[in-house]
Each structure stands twice: as structure tokens, then as C-alpha cells.
Protein backbone atom coordinates (compact mmCIF):
# COMPACT_ATOMS: atom_id res chain seq x y z
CA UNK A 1 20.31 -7.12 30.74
CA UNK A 2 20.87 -8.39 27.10
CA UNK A 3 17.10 -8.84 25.62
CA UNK A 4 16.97 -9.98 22.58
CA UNK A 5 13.51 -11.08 21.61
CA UNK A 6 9.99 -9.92 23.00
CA UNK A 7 6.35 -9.62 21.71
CA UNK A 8 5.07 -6.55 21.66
CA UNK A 9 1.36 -4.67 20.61
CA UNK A 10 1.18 -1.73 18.99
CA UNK A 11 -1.75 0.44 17.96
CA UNK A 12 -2.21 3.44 16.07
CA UNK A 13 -4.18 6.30 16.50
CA UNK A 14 -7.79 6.19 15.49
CA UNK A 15 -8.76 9.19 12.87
CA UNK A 16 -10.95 11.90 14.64
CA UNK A 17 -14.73 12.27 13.55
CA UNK A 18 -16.38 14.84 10.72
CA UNK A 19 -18.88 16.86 11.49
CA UNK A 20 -22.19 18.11 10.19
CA UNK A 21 -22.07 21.74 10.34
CA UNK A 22 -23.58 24.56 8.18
CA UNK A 23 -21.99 27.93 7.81
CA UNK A 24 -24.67 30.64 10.38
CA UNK A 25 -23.56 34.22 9.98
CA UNK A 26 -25.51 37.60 9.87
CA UNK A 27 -26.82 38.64 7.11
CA UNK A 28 -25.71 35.13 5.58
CA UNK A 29 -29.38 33.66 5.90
CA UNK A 30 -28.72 30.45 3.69
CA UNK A 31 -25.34 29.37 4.53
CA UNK A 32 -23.87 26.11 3.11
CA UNK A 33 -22.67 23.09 4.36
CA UNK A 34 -19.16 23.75 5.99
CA UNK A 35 -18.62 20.58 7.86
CA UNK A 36 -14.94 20.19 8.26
CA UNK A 37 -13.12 16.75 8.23
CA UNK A 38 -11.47 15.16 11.76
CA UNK A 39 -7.89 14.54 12.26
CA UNK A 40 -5.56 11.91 11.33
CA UNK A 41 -4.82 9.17 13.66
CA UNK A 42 -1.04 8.95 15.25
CA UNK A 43 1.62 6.11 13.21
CA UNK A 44 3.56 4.07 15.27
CA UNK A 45 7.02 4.31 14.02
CA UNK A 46 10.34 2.16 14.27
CA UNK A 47 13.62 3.66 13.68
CA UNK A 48 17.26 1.90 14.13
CA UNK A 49 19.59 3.67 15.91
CA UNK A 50 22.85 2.44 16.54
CA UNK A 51 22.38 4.21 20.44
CA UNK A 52 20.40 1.64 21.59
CA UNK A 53 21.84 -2.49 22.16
CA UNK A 54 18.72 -4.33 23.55
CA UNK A 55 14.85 -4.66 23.62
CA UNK A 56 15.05 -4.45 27.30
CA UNK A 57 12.34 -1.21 26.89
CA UNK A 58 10.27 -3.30 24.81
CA UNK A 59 10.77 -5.88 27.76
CA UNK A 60 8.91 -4.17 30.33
CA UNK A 61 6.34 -1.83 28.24
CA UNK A 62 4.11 -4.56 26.36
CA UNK A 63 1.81 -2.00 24.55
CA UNK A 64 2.71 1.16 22.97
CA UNK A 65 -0.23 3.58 21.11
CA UNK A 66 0.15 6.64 19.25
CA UNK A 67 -2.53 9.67 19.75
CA UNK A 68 -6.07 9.67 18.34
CA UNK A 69 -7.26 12.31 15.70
CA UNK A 70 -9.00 15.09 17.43
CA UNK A 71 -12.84 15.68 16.03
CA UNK A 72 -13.69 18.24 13.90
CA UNK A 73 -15.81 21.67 15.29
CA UNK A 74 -18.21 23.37 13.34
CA UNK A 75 -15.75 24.67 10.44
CA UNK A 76 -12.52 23.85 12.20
CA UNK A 77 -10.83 20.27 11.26
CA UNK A 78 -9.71 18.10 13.81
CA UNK A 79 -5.90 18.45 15.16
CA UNK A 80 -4.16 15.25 14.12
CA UNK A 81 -2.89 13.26 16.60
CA UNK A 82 1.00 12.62 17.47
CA UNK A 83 2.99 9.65 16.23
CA UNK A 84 4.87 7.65 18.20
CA UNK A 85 8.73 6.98 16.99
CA UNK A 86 10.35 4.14 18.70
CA UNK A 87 14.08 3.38 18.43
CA UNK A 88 14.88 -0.42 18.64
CA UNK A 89 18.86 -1.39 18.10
CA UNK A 90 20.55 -2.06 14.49
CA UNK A 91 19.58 -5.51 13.12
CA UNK A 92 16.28 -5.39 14.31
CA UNK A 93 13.49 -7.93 12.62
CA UNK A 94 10.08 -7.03 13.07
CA UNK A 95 7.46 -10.59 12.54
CA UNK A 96 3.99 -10.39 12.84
CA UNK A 97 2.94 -13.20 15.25
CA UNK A 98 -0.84 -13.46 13.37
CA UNK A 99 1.84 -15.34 10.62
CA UNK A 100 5.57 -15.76 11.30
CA UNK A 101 5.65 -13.31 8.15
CA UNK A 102 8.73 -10.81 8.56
CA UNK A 103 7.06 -7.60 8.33
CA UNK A 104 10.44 -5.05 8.46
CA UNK A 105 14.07 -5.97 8.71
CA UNK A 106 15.78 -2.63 10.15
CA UNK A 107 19.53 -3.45 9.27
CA UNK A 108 20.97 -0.16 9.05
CA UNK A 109 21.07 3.39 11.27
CA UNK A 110 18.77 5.69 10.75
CA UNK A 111 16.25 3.50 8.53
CA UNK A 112 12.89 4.03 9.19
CA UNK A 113 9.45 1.59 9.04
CA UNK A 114 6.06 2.98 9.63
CA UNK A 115 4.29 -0.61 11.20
CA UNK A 116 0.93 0.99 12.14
CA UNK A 117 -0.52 4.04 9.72
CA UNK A 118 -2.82 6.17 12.27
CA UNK A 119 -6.67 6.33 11.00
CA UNK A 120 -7.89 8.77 8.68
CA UNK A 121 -9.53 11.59 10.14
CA UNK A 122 -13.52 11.23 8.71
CA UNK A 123 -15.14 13.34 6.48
CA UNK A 124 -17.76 16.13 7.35
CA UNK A 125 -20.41 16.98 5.61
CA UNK A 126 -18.28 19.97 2.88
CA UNK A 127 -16.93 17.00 1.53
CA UNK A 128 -20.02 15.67 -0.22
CA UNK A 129 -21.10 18.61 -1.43
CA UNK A 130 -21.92 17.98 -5.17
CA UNK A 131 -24.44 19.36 -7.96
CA UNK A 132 -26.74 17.15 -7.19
CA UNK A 133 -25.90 16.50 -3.01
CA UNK A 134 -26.20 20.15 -2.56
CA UNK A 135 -27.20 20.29 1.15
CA UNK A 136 -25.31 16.97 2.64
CA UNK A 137 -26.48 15.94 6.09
CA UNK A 138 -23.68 12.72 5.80
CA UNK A 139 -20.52 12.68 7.92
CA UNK A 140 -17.75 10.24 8.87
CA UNK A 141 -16.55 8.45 11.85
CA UNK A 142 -12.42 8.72 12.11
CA UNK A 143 -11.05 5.33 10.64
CA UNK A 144 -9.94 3.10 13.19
CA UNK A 145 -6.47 2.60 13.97
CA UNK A 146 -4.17 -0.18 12.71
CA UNK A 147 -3.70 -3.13 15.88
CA UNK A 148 -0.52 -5.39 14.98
CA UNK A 149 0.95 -7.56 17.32
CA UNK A 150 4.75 -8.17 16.62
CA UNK A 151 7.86 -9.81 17.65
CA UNK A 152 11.32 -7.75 17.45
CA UNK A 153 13.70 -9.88 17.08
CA UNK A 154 17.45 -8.64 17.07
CA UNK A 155 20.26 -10.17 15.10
CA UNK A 156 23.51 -8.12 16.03
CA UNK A 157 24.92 -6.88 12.64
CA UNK A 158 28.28 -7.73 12.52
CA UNK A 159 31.68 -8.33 10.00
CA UNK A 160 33.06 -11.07 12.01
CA UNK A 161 31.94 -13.97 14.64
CA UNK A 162 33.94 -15.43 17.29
CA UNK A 163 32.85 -18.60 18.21
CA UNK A 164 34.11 -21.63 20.35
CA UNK A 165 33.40 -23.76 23.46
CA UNK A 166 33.07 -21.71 26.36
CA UNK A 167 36.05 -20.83 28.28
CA UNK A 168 37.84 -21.56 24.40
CA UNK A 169 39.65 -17.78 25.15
CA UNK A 170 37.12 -15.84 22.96
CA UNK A 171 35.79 -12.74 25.44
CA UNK A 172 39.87 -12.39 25.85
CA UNK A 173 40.52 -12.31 22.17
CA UNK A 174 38.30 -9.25 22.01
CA UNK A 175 39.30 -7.42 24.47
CA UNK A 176 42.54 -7.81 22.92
CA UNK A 177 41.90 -6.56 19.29
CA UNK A 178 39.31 -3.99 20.34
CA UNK A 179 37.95 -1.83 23.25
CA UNK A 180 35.25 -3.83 24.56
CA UNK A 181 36.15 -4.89 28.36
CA UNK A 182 33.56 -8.43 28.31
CA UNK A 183 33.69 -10.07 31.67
CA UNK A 184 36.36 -12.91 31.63
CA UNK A 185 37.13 -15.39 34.12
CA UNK A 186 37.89 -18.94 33.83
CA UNK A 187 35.10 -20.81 34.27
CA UNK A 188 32.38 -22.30 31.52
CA UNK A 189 29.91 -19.71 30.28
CA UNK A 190 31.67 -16.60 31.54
CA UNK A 191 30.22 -14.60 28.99
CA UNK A 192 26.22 -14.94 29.07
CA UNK A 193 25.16 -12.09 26.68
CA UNK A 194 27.14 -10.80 23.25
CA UNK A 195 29.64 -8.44 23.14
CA UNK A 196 30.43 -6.60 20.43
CA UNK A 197 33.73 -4.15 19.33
CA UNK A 198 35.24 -2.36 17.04
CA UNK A 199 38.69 -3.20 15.36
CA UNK A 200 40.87 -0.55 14.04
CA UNK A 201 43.87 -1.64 12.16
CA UNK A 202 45.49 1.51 10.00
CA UNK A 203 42.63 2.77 7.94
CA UNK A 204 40.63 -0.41 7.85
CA UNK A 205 38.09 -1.01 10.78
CA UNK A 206 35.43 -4.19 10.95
CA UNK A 207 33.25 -5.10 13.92
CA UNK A 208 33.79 -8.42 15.86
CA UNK A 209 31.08 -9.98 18.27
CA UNK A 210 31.88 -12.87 21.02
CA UNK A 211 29.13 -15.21 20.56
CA UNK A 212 28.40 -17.14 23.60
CA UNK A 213 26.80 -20.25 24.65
CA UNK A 214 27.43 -23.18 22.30
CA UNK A 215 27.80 -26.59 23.59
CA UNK A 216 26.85 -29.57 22.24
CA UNK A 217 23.16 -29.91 21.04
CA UNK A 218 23.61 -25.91 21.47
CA UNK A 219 21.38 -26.23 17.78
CA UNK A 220 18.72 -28.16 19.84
CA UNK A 221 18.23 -25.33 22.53
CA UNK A 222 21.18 -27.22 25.00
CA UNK A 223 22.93 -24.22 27.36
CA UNK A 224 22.63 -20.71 25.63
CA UNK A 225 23.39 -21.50 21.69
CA UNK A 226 19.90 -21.23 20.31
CA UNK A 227 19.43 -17.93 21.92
CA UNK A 228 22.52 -16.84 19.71
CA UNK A 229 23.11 -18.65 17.24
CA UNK A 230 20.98 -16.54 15.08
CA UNK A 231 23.10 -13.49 15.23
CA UNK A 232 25.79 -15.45 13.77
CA UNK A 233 23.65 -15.68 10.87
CA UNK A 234 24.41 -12.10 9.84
CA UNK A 235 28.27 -11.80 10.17
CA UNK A 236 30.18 -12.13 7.27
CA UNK A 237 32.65 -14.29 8.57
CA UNK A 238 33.57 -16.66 11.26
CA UNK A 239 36.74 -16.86 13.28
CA UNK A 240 37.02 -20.38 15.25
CA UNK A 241 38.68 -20.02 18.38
CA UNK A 242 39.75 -23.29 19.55
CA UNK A 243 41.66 -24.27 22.88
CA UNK A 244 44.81 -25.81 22.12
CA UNK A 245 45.23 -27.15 26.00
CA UNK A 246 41.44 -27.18 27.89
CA UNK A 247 41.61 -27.68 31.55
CA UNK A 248 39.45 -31.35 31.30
CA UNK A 249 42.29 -32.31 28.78
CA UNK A 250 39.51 -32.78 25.99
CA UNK A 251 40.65 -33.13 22.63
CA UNK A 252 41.36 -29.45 20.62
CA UNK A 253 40.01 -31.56 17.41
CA UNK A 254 37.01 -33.02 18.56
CA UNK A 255 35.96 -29.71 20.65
CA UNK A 256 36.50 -27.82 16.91
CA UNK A 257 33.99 -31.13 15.48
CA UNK A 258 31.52 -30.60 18.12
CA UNK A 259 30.84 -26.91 17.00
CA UNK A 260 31.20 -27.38 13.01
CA UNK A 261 28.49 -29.89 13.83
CA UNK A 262 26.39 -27.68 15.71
CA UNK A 263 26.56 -24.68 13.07
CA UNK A 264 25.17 -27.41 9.95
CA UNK A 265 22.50 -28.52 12.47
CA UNK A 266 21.33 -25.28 13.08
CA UNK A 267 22.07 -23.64 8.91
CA UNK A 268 23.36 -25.08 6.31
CA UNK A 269 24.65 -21.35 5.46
CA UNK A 270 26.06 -20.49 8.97
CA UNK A 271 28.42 -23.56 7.90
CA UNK A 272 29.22 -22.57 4.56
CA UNK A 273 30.42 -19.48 6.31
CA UNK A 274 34.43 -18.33 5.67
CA UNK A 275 36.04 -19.35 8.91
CA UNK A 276 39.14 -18.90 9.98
CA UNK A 277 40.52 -21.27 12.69
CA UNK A 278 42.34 -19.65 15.87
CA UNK A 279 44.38 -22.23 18.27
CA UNK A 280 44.52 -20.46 21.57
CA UNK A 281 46.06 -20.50 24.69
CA UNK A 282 49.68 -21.22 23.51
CA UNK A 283 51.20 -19.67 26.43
CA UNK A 284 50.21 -23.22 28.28
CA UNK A 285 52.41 -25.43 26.03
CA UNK A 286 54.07 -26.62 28.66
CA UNK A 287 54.99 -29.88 27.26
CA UNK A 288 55.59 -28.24 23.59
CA UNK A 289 52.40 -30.41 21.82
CA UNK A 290 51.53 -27.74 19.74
CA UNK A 291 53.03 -28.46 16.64
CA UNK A 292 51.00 -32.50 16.90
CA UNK A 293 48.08 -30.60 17.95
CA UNK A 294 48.27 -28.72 14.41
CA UNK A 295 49.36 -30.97 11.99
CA UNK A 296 46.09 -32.99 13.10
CA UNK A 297 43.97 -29.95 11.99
CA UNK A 298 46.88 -29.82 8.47
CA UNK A 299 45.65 -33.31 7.93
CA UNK A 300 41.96 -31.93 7.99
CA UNK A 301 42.72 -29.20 5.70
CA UNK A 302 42.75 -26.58 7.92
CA UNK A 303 45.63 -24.45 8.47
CA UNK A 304 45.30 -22.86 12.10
CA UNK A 305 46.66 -19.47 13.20
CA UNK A 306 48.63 -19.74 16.30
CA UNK A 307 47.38 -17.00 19.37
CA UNK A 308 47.92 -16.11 22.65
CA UNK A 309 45.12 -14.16 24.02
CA UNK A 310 47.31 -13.34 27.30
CA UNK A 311 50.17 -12.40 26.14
CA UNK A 312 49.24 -10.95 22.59
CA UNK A 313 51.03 -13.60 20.55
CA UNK A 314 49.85 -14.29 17.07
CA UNK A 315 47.54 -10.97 16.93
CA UNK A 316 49.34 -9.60 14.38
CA UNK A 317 49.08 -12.37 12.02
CA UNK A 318 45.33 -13.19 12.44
CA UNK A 319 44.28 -9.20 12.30
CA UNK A 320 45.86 -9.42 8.82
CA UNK A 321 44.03 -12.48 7.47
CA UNK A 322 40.73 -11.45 8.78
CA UNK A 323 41.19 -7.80 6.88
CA UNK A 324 42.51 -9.93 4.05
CA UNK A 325 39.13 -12.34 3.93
CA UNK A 326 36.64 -9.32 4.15
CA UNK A 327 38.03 -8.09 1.37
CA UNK A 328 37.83 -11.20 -0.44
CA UNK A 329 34.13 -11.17 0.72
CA UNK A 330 33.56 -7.58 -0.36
CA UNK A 331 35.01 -8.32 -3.61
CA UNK A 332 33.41 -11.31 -4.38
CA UNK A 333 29.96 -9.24 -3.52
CA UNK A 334 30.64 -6.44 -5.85
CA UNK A 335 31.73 -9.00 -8.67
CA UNK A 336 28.08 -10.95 -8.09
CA UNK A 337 26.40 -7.43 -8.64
CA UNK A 338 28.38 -6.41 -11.03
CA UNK A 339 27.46 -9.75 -12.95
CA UNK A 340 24.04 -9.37 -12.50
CA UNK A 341 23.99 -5.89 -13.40
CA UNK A 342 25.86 -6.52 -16.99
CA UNK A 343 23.40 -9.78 -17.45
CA UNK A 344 20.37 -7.64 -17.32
CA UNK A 345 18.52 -7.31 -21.07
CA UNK A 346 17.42 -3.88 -21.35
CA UNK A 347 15.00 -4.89 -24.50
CA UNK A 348 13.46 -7.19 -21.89
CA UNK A 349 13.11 -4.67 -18.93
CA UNK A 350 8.67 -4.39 -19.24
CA UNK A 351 7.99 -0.82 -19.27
CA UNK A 352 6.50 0.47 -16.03
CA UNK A 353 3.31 2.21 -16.70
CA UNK A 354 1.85 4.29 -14.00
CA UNK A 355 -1.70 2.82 -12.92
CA UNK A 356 -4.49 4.87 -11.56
CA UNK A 357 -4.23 5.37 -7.56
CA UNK A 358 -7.05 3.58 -6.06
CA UNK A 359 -8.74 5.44 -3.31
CA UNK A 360 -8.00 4.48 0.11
CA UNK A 361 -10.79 1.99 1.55
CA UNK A 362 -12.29 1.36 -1.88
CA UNK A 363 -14.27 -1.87 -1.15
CA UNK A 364 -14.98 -3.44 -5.20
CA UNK A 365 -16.83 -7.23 -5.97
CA UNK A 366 -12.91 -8.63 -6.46
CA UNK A 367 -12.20 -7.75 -2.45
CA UNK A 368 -12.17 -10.40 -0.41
CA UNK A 369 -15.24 -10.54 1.61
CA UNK A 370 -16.25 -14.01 4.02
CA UNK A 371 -20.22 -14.33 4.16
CA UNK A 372 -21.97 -16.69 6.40
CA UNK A 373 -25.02 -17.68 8.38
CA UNK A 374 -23.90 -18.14 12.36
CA UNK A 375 -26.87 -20.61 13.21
CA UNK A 376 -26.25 -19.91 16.71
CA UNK A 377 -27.88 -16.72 17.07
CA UNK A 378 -29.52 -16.22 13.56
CA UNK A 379 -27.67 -13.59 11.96
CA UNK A 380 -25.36 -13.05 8.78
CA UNK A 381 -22.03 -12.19 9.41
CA UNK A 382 -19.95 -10.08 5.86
CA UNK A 383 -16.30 -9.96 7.04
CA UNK A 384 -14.19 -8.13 5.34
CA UNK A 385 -11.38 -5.81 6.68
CA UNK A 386 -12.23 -2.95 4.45
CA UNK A 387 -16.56 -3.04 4.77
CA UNK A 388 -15.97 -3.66 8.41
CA UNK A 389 -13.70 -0.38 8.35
CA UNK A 390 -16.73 1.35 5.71
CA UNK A 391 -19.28 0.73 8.16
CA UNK A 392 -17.14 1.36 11.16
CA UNK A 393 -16.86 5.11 9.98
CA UNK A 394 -20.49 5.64 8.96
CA UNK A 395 -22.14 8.34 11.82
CA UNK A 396 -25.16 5.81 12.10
CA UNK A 397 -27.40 8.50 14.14
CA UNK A 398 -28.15 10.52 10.83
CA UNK A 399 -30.60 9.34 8.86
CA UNK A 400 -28.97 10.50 5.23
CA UNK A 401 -25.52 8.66 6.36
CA UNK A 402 -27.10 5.31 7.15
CA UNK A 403 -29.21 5.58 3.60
CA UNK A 404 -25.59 6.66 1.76
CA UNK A 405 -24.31 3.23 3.66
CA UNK A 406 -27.18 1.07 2.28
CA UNK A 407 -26.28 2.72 -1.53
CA UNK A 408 -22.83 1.61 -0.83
CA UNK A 409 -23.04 -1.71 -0.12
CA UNK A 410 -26.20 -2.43 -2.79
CA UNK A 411 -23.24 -0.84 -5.46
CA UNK A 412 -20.90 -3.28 -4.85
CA UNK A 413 -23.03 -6.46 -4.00
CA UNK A 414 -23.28 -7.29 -0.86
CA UNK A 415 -26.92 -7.41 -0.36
CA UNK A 416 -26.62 -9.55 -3.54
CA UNK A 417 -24.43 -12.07 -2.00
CA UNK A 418 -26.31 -12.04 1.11
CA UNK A 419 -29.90 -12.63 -0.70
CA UNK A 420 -28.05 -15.77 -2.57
CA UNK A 421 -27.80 -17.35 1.23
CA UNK A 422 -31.13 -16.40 1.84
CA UNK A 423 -31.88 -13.17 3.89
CA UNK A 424 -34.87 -11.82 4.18
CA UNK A 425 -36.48 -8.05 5.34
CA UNK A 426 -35.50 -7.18 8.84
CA UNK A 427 -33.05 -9.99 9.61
CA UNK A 428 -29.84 -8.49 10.87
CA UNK A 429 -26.35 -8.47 9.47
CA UNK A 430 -23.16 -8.03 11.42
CA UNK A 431 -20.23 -6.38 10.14
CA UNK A 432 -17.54 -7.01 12.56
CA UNK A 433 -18.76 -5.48 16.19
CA UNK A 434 -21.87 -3.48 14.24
CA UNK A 435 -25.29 -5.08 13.73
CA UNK A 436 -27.36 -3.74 11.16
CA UNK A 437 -31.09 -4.68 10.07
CA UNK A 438 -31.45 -5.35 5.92
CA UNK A 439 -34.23 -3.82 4.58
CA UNK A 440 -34.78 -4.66 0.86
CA UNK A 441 -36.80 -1.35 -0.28
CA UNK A 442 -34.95 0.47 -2.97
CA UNK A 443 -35.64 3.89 -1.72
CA UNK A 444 -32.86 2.94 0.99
């Protein structure tokens, strides 16, 4: 089964908690603080790989999550947990559904996106150790893993496009010029998924995909064109196939019309697309029209290469003026680079300076933080990805963590926010699924 778009969750691992620990040995009567830090959290990982065709995995498995972070012991940190590498096919695009925004666009074998980033492991209590926090009783909870739900959408990746009515001879043109044995018969939408091949001619090679399913209105969602016309989008070039002699004795011009309109309804740039028209089926010129049927398209401007799917005729000819327009393509592509490259002002290049690395987390005034009164229930609600993640990893049942907490968000003015709306001592504060009770005392 071709799949070629599917919604998917994925969630990292969560980091694994510190610990509070204090180094006990004989002999070693005041032993420092030695608590060690917890594991990292597992990535989720996507990875193109030209071995796989479909989403059909990501069909039936809607969730996928990598391993936690294991806690720390005593002295001993916490065994990170194992990332989980997915491989999804070449031309994969990865959108978060939260947005439409397109988070990763895996075009090429082998590349690589890390979509979730596992949780940092928390830190025990060696970690705070300071000259003036000499015996810290304050440890942190692993950082919670990233949650992202996604759509993978594929968009075969491929030099040239064969499109056409159905039944135009197109799934027969392929398995003509390459190896790929499509199912053909002759009857409308024989083909019902892609199929994609490889061309060798000499020492040039380019890949060729039948693209199935337009009709009229195909741009509207009519038959199966808006499933594909978006991996048209990504070929470099189109080649037209067009039945010279249809079996409901429609007319070859108006059939080529009907797609050309289709492709501007659906992109202006799928229509600016080099095409090159093929008239098929010229082993059924029975009544020798062929030469009307392509002065009408000379007329248009268009100057048709004449093929025979069944018996090979024409091949020859249209091989060498595809190979002939990629290279036009490719050199047109290098001479836009080029261009741009040679345009470039080096005395106007800025010079990159490297800026200071901001800790991970780092909550400042500038973050964007969301506070409000919910009326229903009495209590102030601070949301804020990052606080909600500070608070989140705070080990609440020691007293010395929950007081470093309170310093925390004093520093960067919360409570100052939060007294503007009008708390006062006692009332309680959420931060995404934690309550927490405000106390105004500065010894907190």
C-alpha cells in the first residue's frame, strides 16, 4: 500500500532525576555532598533512507517514544536513555500540526533531523556545591521530554514527471525506458499509486515517476490528482504524454488543455514547469490522422514527439531530448549560483561575532511568560514553556529546593508581575500541572 501522508506523535525521553547523596565511608566522618546528576532523556530521530517508499509504518504505529533517563544512585549518575532513529522514505516533509509550520524537509539519503531532544538528566546535589552553598540539600527532577505532534508528508524526489489522462499510455512508457514493471491494463486509473524508475542511457541516468490520477477538477480533489499532484511539485521536469487516438474518440488537444489547466489551478510553478509533449499510441493510426492531429498542437506552439509505447517507436528520440533538457536545467541552476555567488559584496558581508552561549532553560524578564487570574477557581496561572519546565524539575519534597525555587522566580520577576494583578499571601499559583502557594516573606 502506497501511504503517503499520516499524523503521527512523537515523544522524547524524559531526563532521569538527581539525587541528594553525601559521600559515608570509614574513617571519612564528614563526607561531602556527592549527589550525582540523572540521565539524559532518549531523541526521537528521523533519517531518509532511500530503502524505504511509504509511511505505511507510520500508518499503523500512531505514537513512537524514545527511553527515559535512568535516576541517579547515591554517587552513580543515571544511565541515559536510548534514542529512537526512525527511517521515513527520501522527500519526506515533516509539519507540525500545532501550526502548518514545516519543521524538516528530508530531501536527500542519509540526512538526518533530531524532531524531539530527550530531557536533561537533573542535577544532584555535587552540582551546587559552591563557597558559600557548601553542604547543598537541592536536587533536580529530569527535564521533561519534548511532545510534538507531526505530519510526514512525502513528495517523491524525482528528475522527470509523466503525466496525462489516465489510460494516456504513461505506466507503459516507463516500463519501457526503465525497469519498473507498474501494473498496466487498459482501463481508466490502472495505475492507483506512483511508480518510480530509473533511466540509464550511456553514462547519463535520471529518475522518472508515473504520476497518476488527474482528471478534470483533479486540482479540486476530483479522482486521485490532489493526492499526487504534490509530488509533481519536486521533479524538474514534465513530460506530457498525450493519446493521439483515445478509445471515447475525445479530442488529443482538448485532453492535453484539460491537464495544463489542472497543473495552473493547482501551482502556478508546476505550470511554469519545462514540459515536453509525448503523442502516444501511434501504432493505432489506422486511418493515418496523425500528422492533422500534430500540426494542431504546431499551431499551439508545441512541437510533439511522436511514441509508441508498444512497439518502442519514438524512444530513441524523446530519451535524447529529456537528457538534453536536464542539462539545460542543470546548467541554468549552476549559472543562477554562480551569479549570485559573483554578486555577493564581500565589504558588505557583517562580520559574525560569536555571542555568549546561553544556558539551557535560562528563564530572563524578556521570555515570554502569559499571567492571568482564572476567576473560575481563584488561582493565578504564569505560563511559560521554560518556568513551567523550571518548576517541573524542582524535587518539591526538600525544603532547601523549594526555597532555591522561590529565589528563582523573585530574581527574574515573577512574583513582581503577579503582585501587579493583585496576589496576596497564601493564594496559590499554577505553573502548568503544579500548584504552588505564594508566600511573600523574604527569607523564602
Amino acid at each position: 500500500m502506497f501511504v503517503d501522508e499520516c499524523v503521527v506523535e512523537f515523544i522524547s525521553g524524559k531526563g532521569g532525576n538527581g539525587v541528594v547523596s553525601f559521600h559515608r565511608e570509614k574513617h571519612v566522618p564528614r563526607g561531602g555532598p556527592n549527589g550525582a546528576n540523572g540521565g539524559r532523556g532518549g531523541d526521537i530521530i528521523l533519517t531518509a533512507s532511500r530503502h524505504e517508499r511509504t509511511l505505511y509504518d507510520f500508518k499503523l504505529k500512531k505514537i513512537y517514544e524514545s527511553e527515559n533517563g535512568a535516576d541517579a544512585i547515591g554517587n552513580k549518575k543515571g544511565k541515559d536513555g536510548s534514542s529512537v532513529n526512525l527511517h521515513v522514505p527520501i522527500g519526506t516533509l515533516v509539519v507540525d500540526e500545532s501550526n502548518g509550520k514545516i519543521i524538516a524537509d528530508l530531501d536527500t539519503d542519509g540526512k538526518s533531523f533530531t524532531l524531539c531532544k530527550g530531557g536533561r538528566g537533573g542535577f544532584g546535589n555535587l552540582h551546587y556545591v559552591s563557597s558559600v552553598r557548601q553542604v547543598p540539600k537541592i536536587a533536580e527532577n529530569g527535564e521533561p521530554g519534548k511532545r510534538i505532534l507531526a505530519k510526514l508528508e512525502l513528495k517523491l524526489l524525482a528528475d522527470v514527471g509523466l503525466i496525462g489522462l489516465p489510460n494516456a499510455g504513461k505506466s507503459t512508457l516507463l516500463s519501457v525506458l526503465t525497469s519498473a514493471k507498474p501494473k498496466i491494463g487498459n482501463y481508466p486509473f490502472t495505475t492507483i499509486t506512483p511508480n518510480l524508475g530509473v533511466v540509464v542511457c550511456g553514462e547519463e541516468n535520471f529518475t522518472i515517476a508515473d504520476m497518476p490520477g488527474l482528471i478534470e477538477f483533479a486540482s479540486e480533489g476530483a479522482g486521485l490528482g490532489i493526492q499526487f499532484l504534490k509530488h509533481i511539485e519536486r521533479t524538474k521536469m514534465l513530460v506530457h504524454v498525450v493519446d493521439a487516438f483515445p478509445l471515447d474518440e475525445s479530442c488529443p488537444i482538448e485532453n492535453y488543455k484539460l491537464i495544463r489547466n489542472e497543473l495552473a489551478n493547482y501551482s502556478k510553478t508546476l505550470s511554469e514547469k519545462k514540459e515536453i509533449v509525448a503523442l502516444n499510441k501511434l501504432d493505432l493510426d489506422f486511418d493515418n490522422r496523425t500528422e492533422q492531429i500534430v500540426n494542431k498542437f504546431v499551431e499551439m506552439g508545441i512541437e510533439p514527439i511522436l511514441v509508441s509505447g508498444v512497439s518502442g517507436k519514438g524512444m530513441p528520440v524523446l530519451l535524447k531530448n529529456i537528457l538534453e533538457e536536464l542539462k539545460q536545467i542543470e546548467d541554468e541552476l549552476n549559472s543562477i549560483q554562480d551569479n549570485s555567488n559573483s554578486e555577493i559584496d564581500k565589504e558588505s558581508i557583517p562580520v559574525l561575532r560569536p555571542q555568549p552561549v546561553k544556558s539551557r532553560g535560562k528563564v530572563t524578564e524578556s521570555s515570554s511568560v502569559n499571567y492571568y487570574l482564572d476567576e473560575t477557581d481563584g488561582i493565578y496561572v504564569v505560563e511559560s514553556e521554560k518556568i513551567e519546565r523550571m518548576v517541573a524539575m524542582t524535587q518539591l519534597q526538600h525544603d532547601e529546593s523549594l526555597r532555591y525555587l522561590y529565589r528563582r522566580l523573585r530574581k527574574i520577576g515573577i512574583f513582581d508581575k503577579l503582585e501587579e494583578l493583585g496576589i496576596d499571601e497564601d493564594d496559590t499559583v499554577r505553573f502548568g500541572n503544579i500548584e504552588l502557594t505564594y508566600i511573600k516573606d523574604d527569607i523564602y
